[in-house]
N, C-alpha and C. Protein backbone atom coordinates (compact mmCIF):
# COMPACT_ATOMS: atom_id res chain seq x y z
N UNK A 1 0.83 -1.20 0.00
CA UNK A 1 0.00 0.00 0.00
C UNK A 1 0.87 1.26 0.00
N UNK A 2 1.91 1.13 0.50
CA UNK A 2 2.86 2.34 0.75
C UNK A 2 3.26 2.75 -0.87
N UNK A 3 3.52 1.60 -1.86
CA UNK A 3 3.75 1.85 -3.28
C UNK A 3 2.32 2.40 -4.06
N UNK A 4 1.12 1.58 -3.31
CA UNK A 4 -0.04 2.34 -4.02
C UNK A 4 -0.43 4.14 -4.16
N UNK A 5 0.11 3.82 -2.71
CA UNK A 5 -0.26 5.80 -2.21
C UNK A 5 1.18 6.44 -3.10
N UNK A 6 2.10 5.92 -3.44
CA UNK A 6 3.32 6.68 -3.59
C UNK A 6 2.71 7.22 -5.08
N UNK A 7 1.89 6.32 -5.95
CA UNK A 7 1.77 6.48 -7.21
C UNK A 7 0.43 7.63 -7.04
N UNK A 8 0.09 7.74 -6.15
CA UNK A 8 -1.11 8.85 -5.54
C UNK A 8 -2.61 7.75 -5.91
N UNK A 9 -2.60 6.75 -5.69
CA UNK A 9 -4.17 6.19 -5.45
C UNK A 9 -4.22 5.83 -4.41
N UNK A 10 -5.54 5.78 -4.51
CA UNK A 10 -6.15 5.30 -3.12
C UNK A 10 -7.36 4.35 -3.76
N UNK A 11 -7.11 3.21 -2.39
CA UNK A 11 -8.34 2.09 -2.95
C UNK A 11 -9.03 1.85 -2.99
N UNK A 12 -9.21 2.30 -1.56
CA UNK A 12 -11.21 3.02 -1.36
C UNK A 12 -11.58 1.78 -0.97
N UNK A 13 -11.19 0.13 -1.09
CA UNK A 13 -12.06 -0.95 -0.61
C UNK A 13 -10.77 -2.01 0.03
N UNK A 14 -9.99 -1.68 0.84
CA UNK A 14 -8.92 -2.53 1.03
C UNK A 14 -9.85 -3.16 2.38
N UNK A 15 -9.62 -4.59 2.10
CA UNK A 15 -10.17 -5.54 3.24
C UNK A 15 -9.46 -7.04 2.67
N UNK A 16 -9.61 -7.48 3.48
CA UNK A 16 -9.21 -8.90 3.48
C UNK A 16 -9.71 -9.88 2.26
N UNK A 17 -10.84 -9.54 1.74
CA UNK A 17 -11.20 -10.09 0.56
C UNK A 17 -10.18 -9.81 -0.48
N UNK A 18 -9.88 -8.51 -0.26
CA UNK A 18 -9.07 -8.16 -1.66
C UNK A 18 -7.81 -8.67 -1.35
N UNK A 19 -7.13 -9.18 -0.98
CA UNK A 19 -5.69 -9.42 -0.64
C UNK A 19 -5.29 -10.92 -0.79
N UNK A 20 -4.82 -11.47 -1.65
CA UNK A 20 -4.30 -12.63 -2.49
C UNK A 20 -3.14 -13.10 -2.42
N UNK A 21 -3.00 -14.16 -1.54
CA UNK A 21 -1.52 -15.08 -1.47
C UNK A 21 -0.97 -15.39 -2.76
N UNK A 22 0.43 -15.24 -3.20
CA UNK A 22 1.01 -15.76 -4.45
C UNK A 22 1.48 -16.75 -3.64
N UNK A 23 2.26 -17.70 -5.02
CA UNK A 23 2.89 -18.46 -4.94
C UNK A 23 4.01 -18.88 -3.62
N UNK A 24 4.77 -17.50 -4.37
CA UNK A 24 5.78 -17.31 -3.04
C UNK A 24 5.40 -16.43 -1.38
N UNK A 25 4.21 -16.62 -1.53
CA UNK A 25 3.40 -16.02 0.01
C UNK A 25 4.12 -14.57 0.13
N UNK A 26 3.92 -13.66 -1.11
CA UNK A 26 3.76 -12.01 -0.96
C UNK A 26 2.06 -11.91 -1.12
N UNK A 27 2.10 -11.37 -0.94
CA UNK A 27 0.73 -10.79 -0.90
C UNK A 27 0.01 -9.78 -2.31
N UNK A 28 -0.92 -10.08 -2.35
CA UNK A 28 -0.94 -9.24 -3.87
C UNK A 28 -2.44 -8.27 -3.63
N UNK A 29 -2.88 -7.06 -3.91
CA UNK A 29 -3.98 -6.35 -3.73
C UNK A 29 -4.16 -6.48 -5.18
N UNK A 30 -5.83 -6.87 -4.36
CA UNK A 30 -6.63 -6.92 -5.88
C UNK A 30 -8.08 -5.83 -5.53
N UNK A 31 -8.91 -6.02 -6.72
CA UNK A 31 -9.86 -5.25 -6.95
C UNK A 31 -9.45 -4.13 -6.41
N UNK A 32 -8.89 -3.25 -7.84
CA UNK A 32 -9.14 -1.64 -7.46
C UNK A 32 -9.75 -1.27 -8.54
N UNK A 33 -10.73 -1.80 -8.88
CA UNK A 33 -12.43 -1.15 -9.23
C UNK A 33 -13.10 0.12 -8.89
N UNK A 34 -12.59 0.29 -7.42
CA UNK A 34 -13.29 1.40 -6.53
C UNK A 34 -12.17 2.75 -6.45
N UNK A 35 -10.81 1.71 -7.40
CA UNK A 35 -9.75 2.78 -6.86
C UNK A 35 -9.79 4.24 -7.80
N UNK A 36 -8.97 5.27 -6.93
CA UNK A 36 -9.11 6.58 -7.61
C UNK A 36 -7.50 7.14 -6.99
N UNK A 37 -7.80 8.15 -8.12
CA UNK A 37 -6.26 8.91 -7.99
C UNK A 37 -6.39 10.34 -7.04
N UNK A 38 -5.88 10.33 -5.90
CA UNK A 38 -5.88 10.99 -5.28
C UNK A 38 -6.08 12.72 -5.76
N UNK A 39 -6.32 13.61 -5.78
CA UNK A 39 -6.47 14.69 -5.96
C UNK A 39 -6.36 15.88 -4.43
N UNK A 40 -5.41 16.78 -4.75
CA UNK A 40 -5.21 17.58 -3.65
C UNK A 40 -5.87 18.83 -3.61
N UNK A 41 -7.14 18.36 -3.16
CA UNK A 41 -8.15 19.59 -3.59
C UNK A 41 -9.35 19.72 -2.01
N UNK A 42 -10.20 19.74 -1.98
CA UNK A 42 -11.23 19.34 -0.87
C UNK A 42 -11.09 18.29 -0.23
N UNK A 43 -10.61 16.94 -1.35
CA UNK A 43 -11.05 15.61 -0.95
C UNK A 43 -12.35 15.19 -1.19
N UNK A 44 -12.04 13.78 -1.54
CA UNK A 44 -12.93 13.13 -2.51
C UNK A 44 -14.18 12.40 -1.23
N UNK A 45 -15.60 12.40 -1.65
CA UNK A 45 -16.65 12.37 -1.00
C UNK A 45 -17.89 11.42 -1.85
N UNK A 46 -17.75 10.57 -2.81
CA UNK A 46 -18.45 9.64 -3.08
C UNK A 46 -18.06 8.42 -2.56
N UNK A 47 -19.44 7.44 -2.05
CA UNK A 47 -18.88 6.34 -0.95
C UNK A 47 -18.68 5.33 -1.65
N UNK A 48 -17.33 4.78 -1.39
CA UNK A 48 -17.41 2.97 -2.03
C UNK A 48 -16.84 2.84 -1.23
N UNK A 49 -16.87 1.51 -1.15
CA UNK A 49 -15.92 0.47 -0.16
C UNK A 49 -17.16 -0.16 0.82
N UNK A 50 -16.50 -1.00 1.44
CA UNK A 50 -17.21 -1.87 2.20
C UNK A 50 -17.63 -1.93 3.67
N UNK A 51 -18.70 -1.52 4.45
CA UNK A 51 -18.66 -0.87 5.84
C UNK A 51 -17.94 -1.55 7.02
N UNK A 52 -17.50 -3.06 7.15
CA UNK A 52 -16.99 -3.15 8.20
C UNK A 52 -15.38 -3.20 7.71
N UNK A 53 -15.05 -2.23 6.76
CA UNK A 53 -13.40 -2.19 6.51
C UNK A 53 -13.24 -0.71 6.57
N UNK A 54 -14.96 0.42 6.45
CA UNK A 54 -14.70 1.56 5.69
C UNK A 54 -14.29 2.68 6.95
N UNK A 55 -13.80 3.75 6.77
CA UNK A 55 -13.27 4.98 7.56
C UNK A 55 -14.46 5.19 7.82
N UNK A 56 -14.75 6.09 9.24
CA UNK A 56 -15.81 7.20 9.63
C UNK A 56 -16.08 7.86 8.56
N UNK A 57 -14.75 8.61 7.98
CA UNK A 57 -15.30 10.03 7.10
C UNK A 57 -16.07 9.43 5.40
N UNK A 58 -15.50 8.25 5.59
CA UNK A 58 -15.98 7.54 4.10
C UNK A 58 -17.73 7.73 5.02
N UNK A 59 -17.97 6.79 5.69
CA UNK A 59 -19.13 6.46 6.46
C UNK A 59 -19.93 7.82 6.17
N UNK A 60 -19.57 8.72 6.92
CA UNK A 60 -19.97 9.82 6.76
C UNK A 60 -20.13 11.08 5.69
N UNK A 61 -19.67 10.48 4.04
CA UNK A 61 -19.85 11.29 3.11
C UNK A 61 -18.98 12.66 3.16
N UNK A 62 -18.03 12.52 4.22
CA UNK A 62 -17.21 13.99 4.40
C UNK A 62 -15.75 13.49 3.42
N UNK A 63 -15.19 14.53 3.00
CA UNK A 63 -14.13 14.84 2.62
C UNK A 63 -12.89 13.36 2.64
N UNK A 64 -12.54 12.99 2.00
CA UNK A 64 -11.06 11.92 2.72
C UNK A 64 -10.13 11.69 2.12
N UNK A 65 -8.87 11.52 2.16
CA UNK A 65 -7.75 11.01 2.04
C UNK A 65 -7.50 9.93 1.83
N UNK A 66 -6.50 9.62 1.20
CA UNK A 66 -5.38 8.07 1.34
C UNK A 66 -5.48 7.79 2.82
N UNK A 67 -6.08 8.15 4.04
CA UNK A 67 -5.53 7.44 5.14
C UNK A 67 -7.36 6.45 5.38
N UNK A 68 -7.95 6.87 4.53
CA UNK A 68 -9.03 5.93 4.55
C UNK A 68 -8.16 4.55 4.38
N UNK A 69 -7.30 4.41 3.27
CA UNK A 69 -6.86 3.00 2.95
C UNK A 69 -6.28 2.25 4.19
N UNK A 70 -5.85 3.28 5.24
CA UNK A 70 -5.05 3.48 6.35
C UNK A 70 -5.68 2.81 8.08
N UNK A 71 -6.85 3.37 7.33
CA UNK A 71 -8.08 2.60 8.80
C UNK A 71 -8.38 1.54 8.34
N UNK A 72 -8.67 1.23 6.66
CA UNK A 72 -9.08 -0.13 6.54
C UNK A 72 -8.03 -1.41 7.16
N UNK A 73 -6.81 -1.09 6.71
CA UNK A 73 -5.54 -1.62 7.18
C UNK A 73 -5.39 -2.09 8.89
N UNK A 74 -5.77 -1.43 9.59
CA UNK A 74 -6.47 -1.78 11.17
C UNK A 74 -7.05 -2.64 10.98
N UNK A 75 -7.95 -2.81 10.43
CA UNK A 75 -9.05 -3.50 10.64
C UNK A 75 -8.71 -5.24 10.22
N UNK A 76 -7.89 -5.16 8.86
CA UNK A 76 -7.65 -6.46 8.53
C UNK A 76 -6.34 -6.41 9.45
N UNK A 77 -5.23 -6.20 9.49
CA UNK A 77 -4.63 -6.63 11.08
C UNK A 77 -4.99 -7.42 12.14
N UNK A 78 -6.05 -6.61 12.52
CA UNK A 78 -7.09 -7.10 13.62
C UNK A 78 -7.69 -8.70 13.07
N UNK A 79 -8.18 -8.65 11.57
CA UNK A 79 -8.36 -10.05 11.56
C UNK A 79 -7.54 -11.00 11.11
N UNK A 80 -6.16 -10.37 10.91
CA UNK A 80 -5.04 -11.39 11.11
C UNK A 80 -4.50 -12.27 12.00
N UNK A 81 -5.23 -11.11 12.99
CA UNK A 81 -4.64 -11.71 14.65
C UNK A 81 -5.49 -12.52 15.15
N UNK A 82 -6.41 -12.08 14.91
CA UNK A 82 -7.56 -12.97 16.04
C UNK A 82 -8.38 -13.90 15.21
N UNK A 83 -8.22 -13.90 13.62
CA UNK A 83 -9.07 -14.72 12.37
C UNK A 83 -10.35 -14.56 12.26
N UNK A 84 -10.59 -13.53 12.81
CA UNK A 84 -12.25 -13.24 13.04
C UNK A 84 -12.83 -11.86 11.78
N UNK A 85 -13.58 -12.41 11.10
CA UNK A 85 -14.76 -10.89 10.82
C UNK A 85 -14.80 -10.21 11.47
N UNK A 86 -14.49 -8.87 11.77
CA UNK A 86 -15.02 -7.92 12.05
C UNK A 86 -16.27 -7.52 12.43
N UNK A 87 -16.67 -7.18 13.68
CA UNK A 87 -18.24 -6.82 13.87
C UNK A 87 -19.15 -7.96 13.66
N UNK A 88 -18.64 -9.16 14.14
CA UNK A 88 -19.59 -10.42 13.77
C UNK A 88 -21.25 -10.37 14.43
N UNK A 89 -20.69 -9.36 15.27
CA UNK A 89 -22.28 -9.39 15.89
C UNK A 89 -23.07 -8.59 15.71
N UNK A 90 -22.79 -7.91 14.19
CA UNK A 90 -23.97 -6.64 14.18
C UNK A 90 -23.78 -6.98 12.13
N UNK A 91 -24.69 -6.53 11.65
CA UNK A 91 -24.76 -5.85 10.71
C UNK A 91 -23.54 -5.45 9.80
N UNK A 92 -23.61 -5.20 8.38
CA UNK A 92 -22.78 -3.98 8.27
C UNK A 92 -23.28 -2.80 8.15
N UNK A 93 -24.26 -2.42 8.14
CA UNK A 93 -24.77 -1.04 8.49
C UNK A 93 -24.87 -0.66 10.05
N UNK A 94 -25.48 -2.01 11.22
CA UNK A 94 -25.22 -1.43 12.40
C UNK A 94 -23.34 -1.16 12.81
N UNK A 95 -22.63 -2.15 12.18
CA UNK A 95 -21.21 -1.61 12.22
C UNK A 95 -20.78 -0.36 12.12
N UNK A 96 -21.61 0.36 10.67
CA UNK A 96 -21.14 1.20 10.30
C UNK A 96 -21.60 2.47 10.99
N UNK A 97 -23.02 2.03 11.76
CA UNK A 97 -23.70 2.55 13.15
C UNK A 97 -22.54 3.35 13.96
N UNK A 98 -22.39 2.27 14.56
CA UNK A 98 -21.27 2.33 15.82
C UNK A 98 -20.35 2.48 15.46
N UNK A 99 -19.68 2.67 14.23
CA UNK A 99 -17.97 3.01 14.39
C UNK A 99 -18.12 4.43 13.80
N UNK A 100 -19.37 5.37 13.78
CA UNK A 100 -19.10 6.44 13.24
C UNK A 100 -20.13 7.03 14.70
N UNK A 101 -21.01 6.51 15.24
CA UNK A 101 -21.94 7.17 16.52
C UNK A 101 -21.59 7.14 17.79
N UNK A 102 -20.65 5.84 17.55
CA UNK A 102 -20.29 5.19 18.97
C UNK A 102 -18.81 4.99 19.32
N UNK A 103 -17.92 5.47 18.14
CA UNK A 103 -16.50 4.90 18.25
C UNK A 103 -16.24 3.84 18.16
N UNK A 104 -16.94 2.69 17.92
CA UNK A 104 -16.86 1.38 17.88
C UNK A 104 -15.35 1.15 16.97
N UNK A 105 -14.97 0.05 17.73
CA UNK A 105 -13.60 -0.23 17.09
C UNK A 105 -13.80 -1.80 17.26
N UNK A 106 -13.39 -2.90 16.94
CA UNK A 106 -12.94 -4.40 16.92
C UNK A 106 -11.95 -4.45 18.27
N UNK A 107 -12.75 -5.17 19.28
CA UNK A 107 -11.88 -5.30 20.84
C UNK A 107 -10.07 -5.94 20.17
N UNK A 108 -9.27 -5.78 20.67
CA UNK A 108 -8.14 -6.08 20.55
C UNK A 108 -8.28 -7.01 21.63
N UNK A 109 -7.68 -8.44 20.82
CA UNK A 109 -7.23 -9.37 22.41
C UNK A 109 -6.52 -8.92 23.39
N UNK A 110 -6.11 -9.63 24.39
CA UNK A 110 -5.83 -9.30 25.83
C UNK A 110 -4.38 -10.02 25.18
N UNK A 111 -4.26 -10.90 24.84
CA UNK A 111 -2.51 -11.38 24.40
C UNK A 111 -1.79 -10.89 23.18
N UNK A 112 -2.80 -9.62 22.38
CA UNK A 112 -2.05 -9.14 21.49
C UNK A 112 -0.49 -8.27 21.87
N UNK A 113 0.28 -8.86 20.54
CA UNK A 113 1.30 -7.88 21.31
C UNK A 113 1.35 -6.30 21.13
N UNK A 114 1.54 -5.70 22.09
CA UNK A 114 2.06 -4.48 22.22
C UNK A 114 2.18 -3.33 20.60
N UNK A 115 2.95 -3.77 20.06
CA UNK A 115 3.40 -3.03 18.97
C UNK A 115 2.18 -3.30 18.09
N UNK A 116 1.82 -4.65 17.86
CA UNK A 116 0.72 -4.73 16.96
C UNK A 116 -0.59 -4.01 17.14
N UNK A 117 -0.59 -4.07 18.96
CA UNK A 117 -2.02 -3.25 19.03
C UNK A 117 -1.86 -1.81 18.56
N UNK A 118 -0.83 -1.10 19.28
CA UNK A 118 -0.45 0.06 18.92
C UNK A 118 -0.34 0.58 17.51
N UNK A 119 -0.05 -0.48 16.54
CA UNK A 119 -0.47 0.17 14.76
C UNK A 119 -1.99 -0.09 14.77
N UNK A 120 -2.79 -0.90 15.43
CA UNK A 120 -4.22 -0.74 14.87
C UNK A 120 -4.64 -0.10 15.44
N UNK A 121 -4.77 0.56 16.65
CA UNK A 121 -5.07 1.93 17.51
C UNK A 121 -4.96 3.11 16.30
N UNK A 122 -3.32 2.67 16.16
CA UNK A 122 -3.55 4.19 15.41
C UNK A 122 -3.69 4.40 13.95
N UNK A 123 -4.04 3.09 13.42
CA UNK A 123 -4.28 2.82 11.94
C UNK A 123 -6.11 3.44 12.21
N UNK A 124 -6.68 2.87 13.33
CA UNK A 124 -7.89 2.95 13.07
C UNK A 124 -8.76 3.95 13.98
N UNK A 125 -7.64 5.31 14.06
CA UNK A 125 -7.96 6.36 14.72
C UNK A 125 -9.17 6.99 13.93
N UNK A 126 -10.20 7.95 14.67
CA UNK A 126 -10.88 8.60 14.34
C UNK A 126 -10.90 9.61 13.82
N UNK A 127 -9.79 10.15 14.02
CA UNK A 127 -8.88 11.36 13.72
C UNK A 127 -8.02 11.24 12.09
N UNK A 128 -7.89 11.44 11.22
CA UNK A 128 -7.64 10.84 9.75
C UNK A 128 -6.00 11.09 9.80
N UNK A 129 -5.86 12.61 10.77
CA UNK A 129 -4.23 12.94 10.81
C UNK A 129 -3.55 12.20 11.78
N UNK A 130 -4.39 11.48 12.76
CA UNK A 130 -3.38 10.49 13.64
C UNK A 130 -2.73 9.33 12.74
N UNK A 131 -3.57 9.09 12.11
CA UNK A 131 -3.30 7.48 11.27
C UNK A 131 -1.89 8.17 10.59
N UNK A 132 -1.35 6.68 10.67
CA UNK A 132 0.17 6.82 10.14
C UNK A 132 0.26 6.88 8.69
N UNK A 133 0.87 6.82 8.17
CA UNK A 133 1.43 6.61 6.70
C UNK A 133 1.75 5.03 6.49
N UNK A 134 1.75 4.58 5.07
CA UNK A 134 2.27 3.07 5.15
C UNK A 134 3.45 3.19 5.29
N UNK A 135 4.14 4.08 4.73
CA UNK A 135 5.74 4.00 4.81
C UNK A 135 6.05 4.22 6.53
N UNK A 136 5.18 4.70 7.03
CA UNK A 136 5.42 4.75 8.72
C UNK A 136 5.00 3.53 9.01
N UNK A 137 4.21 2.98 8.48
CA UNK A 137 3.42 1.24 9.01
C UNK A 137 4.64 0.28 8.71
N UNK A 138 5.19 0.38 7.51
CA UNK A 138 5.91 -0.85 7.24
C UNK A 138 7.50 -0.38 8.33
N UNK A 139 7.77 0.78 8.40
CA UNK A 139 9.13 0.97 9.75
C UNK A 139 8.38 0.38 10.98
N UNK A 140 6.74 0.23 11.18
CA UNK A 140 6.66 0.39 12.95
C UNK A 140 6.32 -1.28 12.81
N UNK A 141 6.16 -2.15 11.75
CA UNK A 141 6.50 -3.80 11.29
C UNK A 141 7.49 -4.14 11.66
N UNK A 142 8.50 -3.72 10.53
CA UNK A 142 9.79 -4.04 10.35
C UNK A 142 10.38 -3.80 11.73
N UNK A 143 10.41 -3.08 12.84
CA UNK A 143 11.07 -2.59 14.08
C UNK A 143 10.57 -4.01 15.29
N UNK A 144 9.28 -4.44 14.62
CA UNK A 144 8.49 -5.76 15.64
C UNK A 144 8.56 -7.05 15.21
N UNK A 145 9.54 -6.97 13.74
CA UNK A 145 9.50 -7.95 13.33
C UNK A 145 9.80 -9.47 13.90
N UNK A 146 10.87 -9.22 14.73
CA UNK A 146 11.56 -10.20 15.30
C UNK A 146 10.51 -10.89 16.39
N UNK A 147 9.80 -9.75 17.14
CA UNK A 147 8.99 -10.07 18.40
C UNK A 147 7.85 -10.96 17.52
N UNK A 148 7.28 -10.31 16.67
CA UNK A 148 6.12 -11.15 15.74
C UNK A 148 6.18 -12.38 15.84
N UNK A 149 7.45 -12.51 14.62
CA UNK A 149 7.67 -13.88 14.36
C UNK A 149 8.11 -15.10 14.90
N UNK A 150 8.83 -14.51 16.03
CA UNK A 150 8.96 -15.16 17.70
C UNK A 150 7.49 -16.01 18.04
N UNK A 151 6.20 -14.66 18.14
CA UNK A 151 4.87 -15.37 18.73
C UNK A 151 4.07 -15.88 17.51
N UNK A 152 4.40 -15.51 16.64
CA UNK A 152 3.97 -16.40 15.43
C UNK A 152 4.07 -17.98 15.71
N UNK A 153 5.76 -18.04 15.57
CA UNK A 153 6.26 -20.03 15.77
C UNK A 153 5.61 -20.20 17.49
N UNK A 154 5.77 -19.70 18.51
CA UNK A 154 5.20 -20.32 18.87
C UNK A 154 3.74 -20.55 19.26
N UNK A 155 2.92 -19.59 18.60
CA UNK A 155 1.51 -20.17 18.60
C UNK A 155 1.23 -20.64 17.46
N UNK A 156 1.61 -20.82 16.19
CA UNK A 156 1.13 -21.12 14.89
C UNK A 156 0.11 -21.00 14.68
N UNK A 157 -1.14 -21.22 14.80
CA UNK A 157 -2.06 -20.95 14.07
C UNK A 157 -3.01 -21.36 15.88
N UNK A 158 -3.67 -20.25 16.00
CA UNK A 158 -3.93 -20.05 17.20
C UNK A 158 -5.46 -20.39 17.38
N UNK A 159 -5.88 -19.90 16.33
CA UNK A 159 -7.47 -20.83 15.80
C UNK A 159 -7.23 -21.35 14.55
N UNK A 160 -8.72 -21.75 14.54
CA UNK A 160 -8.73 -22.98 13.15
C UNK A 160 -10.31 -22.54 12.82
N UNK A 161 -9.91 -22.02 11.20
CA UNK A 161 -11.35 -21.42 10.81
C UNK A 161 -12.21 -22.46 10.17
N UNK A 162 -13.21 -23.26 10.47
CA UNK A 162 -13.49 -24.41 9.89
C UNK A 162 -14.54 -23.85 8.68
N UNK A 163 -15.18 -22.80 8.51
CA UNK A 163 -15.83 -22.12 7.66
C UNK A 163 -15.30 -20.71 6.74
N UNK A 164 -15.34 -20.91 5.76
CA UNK A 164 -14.44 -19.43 5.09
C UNK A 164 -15.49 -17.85 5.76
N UNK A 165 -14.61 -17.26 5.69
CA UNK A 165 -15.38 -16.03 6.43
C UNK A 165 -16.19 -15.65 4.97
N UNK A 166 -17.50 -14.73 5.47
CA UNK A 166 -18.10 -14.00 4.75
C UNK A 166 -18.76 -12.70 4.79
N UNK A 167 -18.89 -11.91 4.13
CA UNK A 167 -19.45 -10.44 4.50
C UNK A 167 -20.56 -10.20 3.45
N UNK A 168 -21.11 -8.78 4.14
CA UNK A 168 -22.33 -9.10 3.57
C UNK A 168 -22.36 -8.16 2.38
């Protein structure tokens, strides 16, 4: 994403659906259908994307930035860690309820680590200027890398999804 924004787009629908294992387990973003080229003007205010991945200000028809791509990015984190949908217990419109009426955010586990919670805090701030940059996301990775991959091997796969996730 840090190369997407560099070229000035934004994707407007980044979630876990869109994101595709290769061969060699890089990761590949797909569907940018919704994507647009940034413009440094008001900020762009027609809604796409998907509500339990989308920003407040998307939610809300106001003005937004590349750091929309930035909150979505929280969000799939969050279901990296814990393998869960997002907002399993509501809607995606009551989601989109509560994360723009209520602050609603996706609880962070109690054994997440530290650094990881701390990029989805501030990936999935309310505030559009707190959220980091990717090029700030992939330094505040790369700095946890070691700790990660440490609790990676030894939990391996911490649940077991016996059903593919789905959204609505």
């Amino acid at each position: 994403m840090a190369y997407v924004h560099a070229l000035g787009f934004i994707h407007r629908d980044l979630k876990s659906d869109n994101l595709l294992i290769a061969a060699d387990k890089s990761i590949k973003i797909a569907d940018f259908g919704v994507a647009r080229i940034e413009v440094k003007t008001e900020g762009m205010t027609p809604e796409t994307g998907t509500y339990r991945w989308m920003a407040p200000e998307m939610i809300q028809h106001r003005p937004y930035d590349h750091k929309v791509d930035v909150y979505s990015f929280g969000i799939v984190l969050w279901e990296l860690i814990t393998g869960m949908l997002p907002f399993t217990n509501m809607t995606a419109v009551q989601a989109a309820f509560a994360v723009v009426n209520k602050g609603a955010r996706p609880v962070i586990p109690q054994d997440c680590l530290p650094a990881l919670s701390h990029i989805m805090t501030l990936c999935w701030d309310a505030n559009p200027e707190v959220r980091p940059a990717f090029t700030d996301i992939v330094c505040m990775l790369e700095s946890a890398e070691m700790e990660i991959l440490s609790n990676v091997r030894k939990a391996r796969f911490r649940c077991c999804i016996t059903e593919p996730m789905t959204t609505d």
